[in-house]
Each structure stands twice: as C-alpha cells, then as structure tokens.
N, C-alpha and C. Protein backbone atom coordinates (compact mmCIF):
# COMPACT_ATOMS: atom_id res chain seq x y z
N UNK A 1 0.84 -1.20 0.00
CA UNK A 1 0.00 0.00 0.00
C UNK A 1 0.88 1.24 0.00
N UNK A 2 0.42 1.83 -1.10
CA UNK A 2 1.72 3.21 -1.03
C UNK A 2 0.82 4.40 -0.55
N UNK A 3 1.35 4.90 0.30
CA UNK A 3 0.35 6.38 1.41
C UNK A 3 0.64 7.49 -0.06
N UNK A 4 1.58 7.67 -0.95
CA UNK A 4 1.51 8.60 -1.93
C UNK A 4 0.09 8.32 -2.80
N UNK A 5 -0.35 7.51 -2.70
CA UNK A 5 -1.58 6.97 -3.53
C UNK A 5 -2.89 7.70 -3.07
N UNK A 6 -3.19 7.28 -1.47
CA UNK A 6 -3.92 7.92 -0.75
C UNK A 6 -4.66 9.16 -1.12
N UNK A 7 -5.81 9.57 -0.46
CA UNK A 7 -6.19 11.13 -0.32
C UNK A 7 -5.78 11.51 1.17
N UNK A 8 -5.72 12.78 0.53
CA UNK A 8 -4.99 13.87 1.82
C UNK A 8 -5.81 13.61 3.67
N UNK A 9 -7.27 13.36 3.11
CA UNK A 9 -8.30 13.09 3.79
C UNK A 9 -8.06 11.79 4.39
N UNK A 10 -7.28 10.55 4.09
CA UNK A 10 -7.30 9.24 4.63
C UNK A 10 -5.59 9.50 5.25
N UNK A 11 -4.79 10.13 4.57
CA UNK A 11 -3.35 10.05 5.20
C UNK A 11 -3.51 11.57 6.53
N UNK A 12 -4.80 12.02 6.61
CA UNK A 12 -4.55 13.22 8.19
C UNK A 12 -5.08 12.12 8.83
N UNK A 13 -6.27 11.31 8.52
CA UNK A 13 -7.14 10.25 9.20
C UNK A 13 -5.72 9.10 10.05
N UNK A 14 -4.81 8.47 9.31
CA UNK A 14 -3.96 7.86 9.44
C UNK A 14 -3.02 7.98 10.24
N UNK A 15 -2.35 9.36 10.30
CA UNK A 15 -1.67 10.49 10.81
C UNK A 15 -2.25 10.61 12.36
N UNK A 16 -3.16 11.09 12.57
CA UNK A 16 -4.29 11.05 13.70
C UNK A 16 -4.67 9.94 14.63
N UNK A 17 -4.72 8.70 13.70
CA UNK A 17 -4.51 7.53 14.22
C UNK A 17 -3.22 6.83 15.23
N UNK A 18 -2.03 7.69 13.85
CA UNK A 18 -1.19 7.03 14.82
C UNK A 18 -0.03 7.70 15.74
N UNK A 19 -0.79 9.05 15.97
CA UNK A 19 -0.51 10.06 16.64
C UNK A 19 -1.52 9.75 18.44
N UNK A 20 -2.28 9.55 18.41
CA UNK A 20 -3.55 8.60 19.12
C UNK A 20 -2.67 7.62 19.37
N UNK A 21 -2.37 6.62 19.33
CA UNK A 21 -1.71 5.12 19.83
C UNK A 21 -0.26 5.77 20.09
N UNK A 22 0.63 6.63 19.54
CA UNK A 22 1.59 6.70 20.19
C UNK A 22 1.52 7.55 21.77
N UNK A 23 0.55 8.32 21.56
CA UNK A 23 0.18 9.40 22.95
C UNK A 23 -0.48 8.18 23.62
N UNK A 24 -1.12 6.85 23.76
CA UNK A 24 -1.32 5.89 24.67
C UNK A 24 -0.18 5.10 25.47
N UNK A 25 0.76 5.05 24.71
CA UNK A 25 1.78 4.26 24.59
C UNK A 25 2.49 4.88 25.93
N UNK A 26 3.22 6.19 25.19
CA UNK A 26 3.81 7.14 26.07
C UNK A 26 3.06 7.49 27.61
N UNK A 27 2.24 7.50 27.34
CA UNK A 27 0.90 7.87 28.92
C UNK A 27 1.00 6.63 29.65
N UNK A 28 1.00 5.78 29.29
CA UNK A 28 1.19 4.05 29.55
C UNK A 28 2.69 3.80 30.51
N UNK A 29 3.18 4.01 29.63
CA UNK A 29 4.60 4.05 30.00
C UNK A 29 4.88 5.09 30.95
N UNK A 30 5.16 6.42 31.26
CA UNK A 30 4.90 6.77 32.16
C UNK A 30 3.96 6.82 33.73
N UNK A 31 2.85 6.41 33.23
CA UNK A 31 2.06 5.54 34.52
C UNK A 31 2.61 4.74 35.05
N UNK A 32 3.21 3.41 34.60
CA UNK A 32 4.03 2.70 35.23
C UNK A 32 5.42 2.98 35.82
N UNK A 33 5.85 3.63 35.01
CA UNK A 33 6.90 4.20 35.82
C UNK A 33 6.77 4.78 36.77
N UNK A 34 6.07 6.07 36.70
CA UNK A 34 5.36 7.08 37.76
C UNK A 34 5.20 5.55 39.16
N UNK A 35 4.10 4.98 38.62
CA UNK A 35 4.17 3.81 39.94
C UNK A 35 4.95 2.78 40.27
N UNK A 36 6.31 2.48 39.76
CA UNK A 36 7.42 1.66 40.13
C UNK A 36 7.75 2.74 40.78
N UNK A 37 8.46 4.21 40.94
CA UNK A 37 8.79 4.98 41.48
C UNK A 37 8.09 5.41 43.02
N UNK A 38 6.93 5.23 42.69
CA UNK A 38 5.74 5.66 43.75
C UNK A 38 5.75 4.28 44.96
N UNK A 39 6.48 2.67 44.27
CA UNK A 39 5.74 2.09 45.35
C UNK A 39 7.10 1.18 46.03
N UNK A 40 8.41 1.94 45.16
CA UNK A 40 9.83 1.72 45.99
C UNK A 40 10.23 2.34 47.21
C-alpha cells in the first residue's frame, strides 16, 4: 500500500490515528513508571 496513492483526507485520518496510539503508549509508560517509582 503506497500512502503517496492515498487522499490527503485518509493520510490526516492515518496520521491522527497514529498520533492517538503513540500518545497511549507514552501515557502508559509513564504511569508505570510514575508507579514503580511511587511504590519503591
């Protein structure tokens, strides 16, 4: 699947998507840390 193919409209959609799962990731990951820190 080539994203140059795409409309502008499905690659912000895409973009958005995986802008969304990386800001989970990161929030994720810091929670746990935050509480390995919190319960040493």
């Amino acid at each position: 699947m080539e994203i140059c193919f795409l409309s502008t409209e499905k690659k912000f959609q895409i973009f958005l998507i995986t802008c969304l799962a990386v800001w989970e990731m990161i929030s994720m990951i810091s929670f746990i840390i935050v509480n390995n820190l919190h319960y040493k």
